[in-house]
N, C-alpha and C. Protein backbone atom coordinates (compact mmCIF):
# COMPACT_ATOMS: atom_id res chain seq x y z
N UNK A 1 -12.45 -14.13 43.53
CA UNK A 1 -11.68 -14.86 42.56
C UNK A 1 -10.32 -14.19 42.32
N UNK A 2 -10.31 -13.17 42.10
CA UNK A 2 -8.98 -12.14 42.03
C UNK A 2 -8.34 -12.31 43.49
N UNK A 3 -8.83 -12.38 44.12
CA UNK A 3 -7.72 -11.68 45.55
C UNK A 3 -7.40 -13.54 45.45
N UNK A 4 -7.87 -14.73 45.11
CA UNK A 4 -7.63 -15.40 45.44
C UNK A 4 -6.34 -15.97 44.57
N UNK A 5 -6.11 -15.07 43.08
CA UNK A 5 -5.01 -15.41 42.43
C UNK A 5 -5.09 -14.07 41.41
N UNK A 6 -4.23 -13.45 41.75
CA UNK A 6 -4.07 -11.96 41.11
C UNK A 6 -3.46 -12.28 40.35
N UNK A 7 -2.72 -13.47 39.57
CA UNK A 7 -2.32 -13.34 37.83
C UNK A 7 -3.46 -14.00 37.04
N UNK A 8 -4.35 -13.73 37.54
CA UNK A 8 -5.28 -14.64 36.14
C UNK A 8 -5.57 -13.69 35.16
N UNK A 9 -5.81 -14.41 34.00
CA UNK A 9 -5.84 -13.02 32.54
C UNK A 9 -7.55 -12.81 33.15
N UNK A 10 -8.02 -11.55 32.37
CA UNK A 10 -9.40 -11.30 31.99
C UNK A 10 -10.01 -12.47 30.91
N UNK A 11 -8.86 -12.77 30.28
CA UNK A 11 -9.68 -14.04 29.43
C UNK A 11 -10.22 -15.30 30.20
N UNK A 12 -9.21 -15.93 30.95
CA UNK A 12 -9.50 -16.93 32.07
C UNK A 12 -10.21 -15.92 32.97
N UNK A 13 -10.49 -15.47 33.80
CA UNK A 13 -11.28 -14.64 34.16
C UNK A 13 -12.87 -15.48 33.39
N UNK A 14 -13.17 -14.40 32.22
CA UNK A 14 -13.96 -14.49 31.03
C UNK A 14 -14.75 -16.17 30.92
N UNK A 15 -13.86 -16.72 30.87
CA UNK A 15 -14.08 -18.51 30.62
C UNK A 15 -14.43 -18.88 31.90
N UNK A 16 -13.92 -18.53 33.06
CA UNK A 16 -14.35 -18.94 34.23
C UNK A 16 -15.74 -18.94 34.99
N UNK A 17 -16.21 -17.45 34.59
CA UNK A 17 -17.47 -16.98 35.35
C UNK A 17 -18.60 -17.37 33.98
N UNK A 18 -17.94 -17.56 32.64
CA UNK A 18 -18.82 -17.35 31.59
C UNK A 18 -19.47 -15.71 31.27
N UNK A 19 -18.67 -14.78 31.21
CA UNK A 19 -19.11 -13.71 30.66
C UNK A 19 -18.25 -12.65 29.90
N UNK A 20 -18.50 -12.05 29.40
CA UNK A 20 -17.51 -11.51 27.74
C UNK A 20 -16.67 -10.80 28.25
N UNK A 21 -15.67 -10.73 27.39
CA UNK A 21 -14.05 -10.27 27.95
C UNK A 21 -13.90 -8.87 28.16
N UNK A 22 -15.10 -8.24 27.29
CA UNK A 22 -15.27 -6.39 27.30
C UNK A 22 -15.91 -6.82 28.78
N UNK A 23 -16.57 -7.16 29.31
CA UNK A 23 -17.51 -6.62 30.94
C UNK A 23 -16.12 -6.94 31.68
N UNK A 24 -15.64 -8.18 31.61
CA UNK A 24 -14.60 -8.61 32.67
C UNK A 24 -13.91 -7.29 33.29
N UNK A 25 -13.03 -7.02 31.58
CA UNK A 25 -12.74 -5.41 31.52
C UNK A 25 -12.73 -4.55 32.36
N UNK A 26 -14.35 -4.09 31.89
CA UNK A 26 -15.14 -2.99 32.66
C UNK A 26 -14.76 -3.29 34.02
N UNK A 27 -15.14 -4.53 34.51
CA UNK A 27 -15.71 -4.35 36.03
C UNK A 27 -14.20 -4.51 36.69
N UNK A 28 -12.90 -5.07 35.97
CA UNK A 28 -12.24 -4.59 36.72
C UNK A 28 -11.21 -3.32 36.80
N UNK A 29 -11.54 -3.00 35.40
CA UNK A 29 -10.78 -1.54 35.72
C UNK A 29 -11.77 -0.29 36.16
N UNK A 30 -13.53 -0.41 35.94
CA UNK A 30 -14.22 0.77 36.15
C UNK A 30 -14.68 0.73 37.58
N UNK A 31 -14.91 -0.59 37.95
CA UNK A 31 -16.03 -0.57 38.75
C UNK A 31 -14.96 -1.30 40.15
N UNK A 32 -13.72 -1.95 40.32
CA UNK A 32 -13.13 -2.43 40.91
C UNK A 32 -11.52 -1.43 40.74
N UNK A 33 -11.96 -0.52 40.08
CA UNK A 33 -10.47 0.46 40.19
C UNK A 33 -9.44 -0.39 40.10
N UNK A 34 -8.92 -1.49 39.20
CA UNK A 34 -8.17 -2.14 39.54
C UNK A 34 -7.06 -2.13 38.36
N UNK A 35 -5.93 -1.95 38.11
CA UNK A 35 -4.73 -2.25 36.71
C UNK A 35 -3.71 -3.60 36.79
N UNK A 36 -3.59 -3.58 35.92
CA UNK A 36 -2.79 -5.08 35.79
C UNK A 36 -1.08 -4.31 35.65
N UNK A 37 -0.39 -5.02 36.60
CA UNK A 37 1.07 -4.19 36.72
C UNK A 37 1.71 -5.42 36.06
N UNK A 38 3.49 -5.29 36.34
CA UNK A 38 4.17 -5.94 36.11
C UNK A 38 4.67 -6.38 37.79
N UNK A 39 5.05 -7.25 37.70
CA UNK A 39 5.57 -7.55 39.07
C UNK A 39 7.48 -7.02 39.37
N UNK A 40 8.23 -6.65 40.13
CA UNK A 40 9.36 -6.25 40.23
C UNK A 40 10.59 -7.19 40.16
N UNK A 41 11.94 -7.18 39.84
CA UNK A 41 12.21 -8.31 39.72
C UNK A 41 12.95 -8.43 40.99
N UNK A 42 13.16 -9.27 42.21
CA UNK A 42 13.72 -9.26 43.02
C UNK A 42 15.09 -10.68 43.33
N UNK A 43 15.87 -10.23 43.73
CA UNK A 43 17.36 -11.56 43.46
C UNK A 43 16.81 -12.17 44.62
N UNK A 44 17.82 -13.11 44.51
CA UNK A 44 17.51 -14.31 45.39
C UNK A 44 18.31 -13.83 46.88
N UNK A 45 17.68 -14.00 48.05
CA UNK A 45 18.47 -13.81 48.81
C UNK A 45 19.39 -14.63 49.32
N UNK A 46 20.23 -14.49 49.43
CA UNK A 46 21.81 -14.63 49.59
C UNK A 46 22.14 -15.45 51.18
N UNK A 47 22.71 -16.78 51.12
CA UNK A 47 22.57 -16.99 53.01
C UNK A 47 24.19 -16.41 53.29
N UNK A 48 24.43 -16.25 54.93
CA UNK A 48 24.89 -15.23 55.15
C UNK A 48 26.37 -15.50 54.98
N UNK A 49 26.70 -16.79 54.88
CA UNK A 49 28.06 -16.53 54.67
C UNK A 49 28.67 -16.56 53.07
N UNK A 50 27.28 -16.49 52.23
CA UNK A 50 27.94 -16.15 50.98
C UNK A 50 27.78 -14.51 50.63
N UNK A 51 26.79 -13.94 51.81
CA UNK A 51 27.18 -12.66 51.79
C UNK A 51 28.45 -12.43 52.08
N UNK A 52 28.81 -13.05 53.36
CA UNK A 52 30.24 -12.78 54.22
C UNK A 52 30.97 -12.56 52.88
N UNK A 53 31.27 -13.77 52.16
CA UNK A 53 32.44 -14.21 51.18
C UNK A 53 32.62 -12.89 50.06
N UNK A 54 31.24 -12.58 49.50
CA UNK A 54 31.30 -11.76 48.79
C UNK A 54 31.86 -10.14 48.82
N UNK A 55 31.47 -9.80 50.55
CA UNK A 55 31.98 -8.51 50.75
C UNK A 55 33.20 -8.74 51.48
N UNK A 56 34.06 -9.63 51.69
CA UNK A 56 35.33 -9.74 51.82
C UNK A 56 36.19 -9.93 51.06
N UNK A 57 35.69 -10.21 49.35
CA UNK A 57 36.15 -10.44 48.27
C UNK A 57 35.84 -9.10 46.99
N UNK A 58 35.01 -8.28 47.67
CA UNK A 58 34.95 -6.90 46.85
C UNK A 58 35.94 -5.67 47.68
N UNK A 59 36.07 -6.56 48.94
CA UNK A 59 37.04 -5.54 49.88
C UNK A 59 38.43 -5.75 49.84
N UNK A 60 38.81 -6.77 49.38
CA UNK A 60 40.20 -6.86 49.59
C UNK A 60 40.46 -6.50 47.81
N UNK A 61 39.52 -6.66 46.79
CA UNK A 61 39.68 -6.03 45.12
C UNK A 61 39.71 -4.52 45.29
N UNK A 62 38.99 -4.23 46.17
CA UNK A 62 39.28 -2.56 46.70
C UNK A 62 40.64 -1.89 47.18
N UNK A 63 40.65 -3.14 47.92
CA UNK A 63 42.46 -2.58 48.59
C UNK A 63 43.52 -3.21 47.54
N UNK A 64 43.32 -3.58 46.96
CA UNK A 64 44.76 -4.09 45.76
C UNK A 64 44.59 -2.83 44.98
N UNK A 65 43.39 -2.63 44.59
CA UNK A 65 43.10 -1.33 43.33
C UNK A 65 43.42 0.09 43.90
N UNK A 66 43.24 0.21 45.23
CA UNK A 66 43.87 1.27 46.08
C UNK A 66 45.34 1.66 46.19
N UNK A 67 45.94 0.21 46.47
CA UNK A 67 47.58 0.24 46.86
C UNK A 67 48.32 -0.06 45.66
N UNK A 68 47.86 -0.44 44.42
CA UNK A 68 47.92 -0.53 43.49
C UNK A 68 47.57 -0.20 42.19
N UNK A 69 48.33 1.22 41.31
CA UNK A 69 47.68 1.92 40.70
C UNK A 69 47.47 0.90 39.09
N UNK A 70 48.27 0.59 38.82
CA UNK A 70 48.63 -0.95 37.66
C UNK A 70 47.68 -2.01 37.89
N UNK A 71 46.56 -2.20 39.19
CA UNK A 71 45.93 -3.58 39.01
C UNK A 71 44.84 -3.65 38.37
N UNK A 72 44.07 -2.89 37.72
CA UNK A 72 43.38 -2.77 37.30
C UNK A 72 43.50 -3.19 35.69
N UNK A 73 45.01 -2.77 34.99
CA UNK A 73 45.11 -2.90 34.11
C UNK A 73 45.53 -4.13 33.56
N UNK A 74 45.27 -5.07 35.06
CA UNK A 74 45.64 -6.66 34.56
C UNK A 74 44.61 -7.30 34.52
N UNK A 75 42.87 -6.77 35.01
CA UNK A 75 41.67 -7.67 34.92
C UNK A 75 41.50 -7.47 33.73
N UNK A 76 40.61 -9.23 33.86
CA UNK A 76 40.36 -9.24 32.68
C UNK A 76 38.91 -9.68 32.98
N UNK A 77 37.75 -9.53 32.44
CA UNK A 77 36.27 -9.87 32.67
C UNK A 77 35.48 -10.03 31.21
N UNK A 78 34.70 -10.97 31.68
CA UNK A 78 33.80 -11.45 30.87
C UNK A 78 32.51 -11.09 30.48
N UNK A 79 31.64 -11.17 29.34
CA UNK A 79 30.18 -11.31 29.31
C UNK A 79 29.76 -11.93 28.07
N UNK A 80 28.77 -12.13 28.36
CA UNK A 80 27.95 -13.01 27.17
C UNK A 80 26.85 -12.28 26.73
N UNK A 81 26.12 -12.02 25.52
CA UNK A 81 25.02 -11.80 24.90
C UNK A 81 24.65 -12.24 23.74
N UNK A 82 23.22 -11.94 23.66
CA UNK A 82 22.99 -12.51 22.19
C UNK A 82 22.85 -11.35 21.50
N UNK A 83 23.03 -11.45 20.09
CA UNK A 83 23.39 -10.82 19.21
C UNK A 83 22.27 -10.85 17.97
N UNK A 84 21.64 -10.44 17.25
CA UNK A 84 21.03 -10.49 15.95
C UNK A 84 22.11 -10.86 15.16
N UNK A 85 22.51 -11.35 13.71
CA UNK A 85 23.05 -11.19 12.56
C UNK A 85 22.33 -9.92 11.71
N UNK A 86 23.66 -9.70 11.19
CA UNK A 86 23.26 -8.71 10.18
C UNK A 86 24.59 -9.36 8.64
N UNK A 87 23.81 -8.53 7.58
CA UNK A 87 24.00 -8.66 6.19
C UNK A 87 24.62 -7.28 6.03
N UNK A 88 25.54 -6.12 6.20
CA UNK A 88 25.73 -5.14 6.01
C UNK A 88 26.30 -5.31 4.52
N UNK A 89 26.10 -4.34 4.46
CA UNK A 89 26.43 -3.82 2.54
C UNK A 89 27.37 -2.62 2.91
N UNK A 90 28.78 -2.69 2.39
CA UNK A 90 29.49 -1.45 2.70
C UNK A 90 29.49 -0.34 1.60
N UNK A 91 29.48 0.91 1.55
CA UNK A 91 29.43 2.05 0.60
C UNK A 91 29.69 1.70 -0.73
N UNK A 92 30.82 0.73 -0.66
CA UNK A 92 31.36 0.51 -1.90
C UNK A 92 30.64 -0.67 -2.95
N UNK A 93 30.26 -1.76 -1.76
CA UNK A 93 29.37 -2.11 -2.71
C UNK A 93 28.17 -2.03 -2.97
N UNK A 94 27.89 -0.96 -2.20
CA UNK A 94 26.43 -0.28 -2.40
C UNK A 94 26.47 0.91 -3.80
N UNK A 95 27.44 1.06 -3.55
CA UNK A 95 27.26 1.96 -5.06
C UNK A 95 27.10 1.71 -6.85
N UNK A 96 26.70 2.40 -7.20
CA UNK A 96 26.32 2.37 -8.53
C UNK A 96 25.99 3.61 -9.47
N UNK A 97 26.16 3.29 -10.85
CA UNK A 97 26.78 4.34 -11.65
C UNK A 97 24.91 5.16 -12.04
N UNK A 98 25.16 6.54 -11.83
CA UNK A 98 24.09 7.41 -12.89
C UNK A 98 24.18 8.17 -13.47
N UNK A 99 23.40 8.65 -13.93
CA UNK A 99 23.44 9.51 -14.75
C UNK A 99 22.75 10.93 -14.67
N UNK A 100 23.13 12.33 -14.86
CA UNK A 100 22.86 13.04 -13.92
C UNK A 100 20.91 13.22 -14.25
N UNK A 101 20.36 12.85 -15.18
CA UNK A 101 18.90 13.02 -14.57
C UNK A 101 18.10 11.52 -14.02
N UNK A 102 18.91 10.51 -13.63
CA UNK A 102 18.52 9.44 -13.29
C UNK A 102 18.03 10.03 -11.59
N UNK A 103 17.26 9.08 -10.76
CA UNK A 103 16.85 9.82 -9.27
C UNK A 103 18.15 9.36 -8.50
N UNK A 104 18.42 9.74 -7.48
CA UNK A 104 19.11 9.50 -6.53
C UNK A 104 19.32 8.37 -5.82
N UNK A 105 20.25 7.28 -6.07
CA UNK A 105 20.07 6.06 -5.20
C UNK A 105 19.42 5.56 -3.70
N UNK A 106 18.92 4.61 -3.77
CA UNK A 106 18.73 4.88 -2.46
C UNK A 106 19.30 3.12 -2.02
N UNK A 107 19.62 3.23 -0.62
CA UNK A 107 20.40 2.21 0.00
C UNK A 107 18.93 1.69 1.13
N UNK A 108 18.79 0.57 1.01
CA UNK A 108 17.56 -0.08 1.69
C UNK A 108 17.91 -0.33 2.94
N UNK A 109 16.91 -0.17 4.44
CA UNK A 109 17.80 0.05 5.71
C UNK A 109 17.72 -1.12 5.89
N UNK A 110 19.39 -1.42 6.59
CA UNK A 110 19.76 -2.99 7.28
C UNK A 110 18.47 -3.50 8.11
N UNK A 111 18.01 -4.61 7.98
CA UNK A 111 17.27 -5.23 8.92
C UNK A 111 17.93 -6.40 9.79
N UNK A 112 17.35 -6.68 10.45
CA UNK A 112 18.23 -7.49 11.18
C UNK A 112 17.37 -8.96 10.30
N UNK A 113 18.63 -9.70 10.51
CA UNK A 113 18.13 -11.13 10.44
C UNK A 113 17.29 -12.40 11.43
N UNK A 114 16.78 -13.39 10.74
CA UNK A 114 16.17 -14.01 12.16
C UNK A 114 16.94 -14.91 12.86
N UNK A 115 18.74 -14.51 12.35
CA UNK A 115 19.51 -15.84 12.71
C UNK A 115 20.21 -15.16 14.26
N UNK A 116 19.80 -15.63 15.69
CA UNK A 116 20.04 -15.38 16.74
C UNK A 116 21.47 -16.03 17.17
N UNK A 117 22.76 -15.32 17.72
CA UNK A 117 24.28 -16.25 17.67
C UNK A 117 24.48 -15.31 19.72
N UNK A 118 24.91 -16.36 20.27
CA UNK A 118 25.59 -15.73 21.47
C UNK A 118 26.93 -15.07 20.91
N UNK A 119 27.34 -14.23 21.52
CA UNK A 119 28.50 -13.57 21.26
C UNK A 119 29.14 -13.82 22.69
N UNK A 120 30.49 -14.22 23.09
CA UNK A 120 31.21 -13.98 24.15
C UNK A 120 32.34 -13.27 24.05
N UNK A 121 32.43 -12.08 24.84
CA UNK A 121 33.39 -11.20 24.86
C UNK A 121 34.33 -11.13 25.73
N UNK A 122 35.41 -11.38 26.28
CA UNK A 122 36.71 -10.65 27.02
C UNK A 122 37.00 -9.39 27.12
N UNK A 123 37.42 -8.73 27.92
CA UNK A 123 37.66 -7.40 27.68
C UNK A 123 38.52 -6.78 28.95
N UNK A 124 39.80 -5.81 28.72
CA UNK A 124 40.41 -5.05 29.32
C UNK A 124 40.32 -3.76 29.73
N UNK A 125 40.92 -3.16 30.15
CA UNK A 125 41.25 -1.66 30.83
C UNK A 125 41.26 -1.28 29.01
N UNK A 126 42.15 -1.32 28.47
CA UNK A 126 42.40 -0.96 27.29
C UNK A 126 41.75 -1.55 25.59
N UNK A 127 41.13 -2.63 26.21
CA UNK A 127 40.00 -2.59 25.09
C UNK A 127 39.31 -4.34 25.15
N UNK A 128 39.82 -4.94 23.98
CA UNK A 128 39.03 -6.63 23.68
C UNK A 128 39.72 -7.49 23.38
N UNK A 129 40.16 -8.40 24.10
CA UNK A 129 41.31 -9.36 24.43
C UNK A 129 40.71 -10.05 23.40
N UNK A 130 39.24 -10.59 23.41
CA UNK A 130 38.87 -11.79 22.47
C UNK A 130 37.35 -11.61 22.74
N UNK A 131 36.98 -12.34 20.80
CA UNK A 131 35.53 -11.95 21.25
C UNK A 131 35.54 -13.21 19.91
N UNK A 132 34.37 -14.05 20.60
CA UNK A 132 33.86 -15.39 20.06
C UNK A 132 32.21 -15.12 19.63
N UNK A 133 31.89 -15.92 18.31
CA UNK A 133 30.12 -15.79 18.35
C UNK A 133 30.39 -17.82 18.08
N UNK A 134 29.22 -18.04 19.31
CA UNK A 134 29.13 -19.33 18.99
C UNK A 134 27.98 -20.01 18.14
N UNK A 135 28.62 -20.91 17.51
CA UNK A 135 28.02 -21.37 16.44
C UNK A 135 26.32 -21.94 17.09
N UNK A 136 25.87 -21.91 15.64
CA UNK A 136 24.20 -22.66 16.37
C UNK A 136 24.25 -23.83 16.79
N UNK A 137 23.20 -24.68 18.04
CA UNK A 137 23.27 -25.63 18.06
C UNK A 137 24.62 -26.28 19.33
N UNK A 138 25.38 -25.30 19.54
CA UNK A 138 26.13 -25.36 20.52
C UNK A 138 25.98 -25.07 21.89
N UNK A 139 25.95 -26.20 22.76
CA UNK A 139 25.37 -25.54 24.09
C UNK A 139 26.75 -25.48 24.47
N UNK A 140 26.93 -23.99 25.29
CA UNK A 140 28.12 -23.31 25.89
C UNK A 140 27.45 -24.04 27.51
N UNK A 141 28.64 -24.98 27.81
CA UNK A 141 28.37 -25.87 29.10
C UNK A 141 30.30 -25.44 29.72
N UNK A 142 30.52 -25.93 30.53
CA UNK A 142 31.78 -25.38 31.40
C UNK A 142 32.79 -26.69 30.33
N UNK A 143 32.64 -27.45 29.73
CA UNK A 143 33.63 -27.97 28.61
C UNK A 143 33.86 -26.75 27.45
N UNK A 144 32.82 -25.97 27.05
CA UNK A 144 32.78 -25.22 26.04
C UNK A 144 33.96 -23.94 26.20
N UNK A 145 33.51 -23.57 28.16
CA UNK A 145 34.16 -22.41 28.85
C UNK A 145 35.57 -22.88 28.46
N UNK A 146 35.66 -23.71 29.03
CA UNK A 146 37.09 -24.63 29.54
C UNK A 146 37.73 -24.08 28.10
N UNK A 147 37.90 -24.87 27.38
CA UNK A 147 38.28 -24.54 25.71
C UNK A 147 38.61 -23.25 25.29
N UNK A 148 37.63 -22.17 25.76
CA UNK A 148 37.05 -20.73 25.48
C UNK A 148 38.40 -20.17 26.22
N UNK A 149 38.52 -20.63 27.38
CA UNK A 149 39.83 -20.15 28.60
C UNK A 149 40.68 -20.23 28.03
N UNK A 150 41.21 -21.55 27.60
CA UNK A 150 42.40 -21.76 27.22
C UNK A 150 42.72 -21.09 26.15
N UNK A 151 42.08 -20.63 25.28
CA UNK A 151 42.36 -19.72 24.18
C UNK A 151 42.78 -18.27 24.28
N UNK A 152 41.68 -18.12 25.46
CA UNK A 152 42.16 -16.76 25.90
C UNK A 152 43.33 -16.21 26.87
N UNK A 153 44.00 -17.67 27.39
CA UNK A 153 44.63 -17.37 28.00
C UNK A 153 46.12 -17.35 26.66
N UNK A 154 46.17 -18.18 25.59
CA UNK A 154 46.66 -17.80 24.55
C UNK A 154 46.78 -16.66 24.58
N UNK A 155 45.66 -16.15 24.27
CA UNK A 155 45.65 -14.21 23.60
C UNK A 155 46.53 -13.90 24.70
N UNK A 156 46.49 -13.72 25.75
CA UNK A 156 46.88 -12.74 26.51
C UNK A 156 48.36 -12.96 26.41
N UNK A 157 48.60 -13.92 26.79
CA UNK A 157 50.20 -14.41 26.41
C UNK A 157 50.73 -13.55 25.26
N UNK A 158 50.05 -14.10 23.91
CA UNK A 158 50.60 -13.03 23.02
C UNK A 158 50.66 -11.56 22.85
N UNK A 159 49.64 -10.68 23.98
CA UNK A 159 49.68 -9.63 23.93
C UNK A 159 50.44 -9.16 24.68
């Protein structure tokens, strides 16, 4: 049953043969020496002329950045992540008045919130051209990008 599909849980396992989830267990980690791994993550392989494209396009960014000590300081690159929200409380308005035998304040640690926001960032040689959190409910589709570009191509202008 295993060799015939090595992701099945011990529970399906369990339900399958009809017998309790502690023996399943047993017999396959005591008696079948066996552990449940993670599998590795492997990319997609690549057909060959988008390999071609790619290492003729990291080779000639090699030779501009070579013959050119300044080109570097004109990329500009992207990324996206998600972000938690947070509620921070700064010193100041965390503080409050005592008195000297009152106890010692104490400041309650930030937790994160359950409100999840993508953040998209820009960024230079010299630091953060532009950095967006998109609103909820917004799917970031290549109209969203489009928009996102043009703004940033704003920033840069002004910088």
């Amino acid at each position: 049953m295993i060799r015939s599909n090595r992701r099945l849980t011990i529970r399906e396992i369990s339900e399958e043969l009809n017998i309790s989830y502690g023996s399943v267990q047993n017999i396959l980690t005591t008696d079948l020496n066996m552990r449940q791994v993670s599998a590795k993550f492997v990319p997609p392989v690549l057909m060959v002329n988008r390999k071609q494209r790619r290492l003729s396009f990291s080779l000639e960014l090699r030779d501009r950045a070579t013959s050119d000590s300044s080109f570097l300081g004109n990329v500009i690159t992207g990324d996206e992540t998600w972000t938690c929200g947070y509620d921070p409380e700064t010193r100041v308005q965390s503080s409050q008045w005592k008195s000297p035998s009152s106890p010692r304040a104490k400041k309650a640690h930030q937790s994160r919130s359950n409100i999840k926001v993508v953040m998209i960032v820009f960024f230079y040689l010299d630091g953060i051209v532009r950095a967006e959190f998109v609103l909820r409910n917004i799917t970031v589709n290549s109209e969203y990008y489009k928009g996102l570009l043009v703004c940033l191509r704003n920033n840069v202008h002004r910088k």
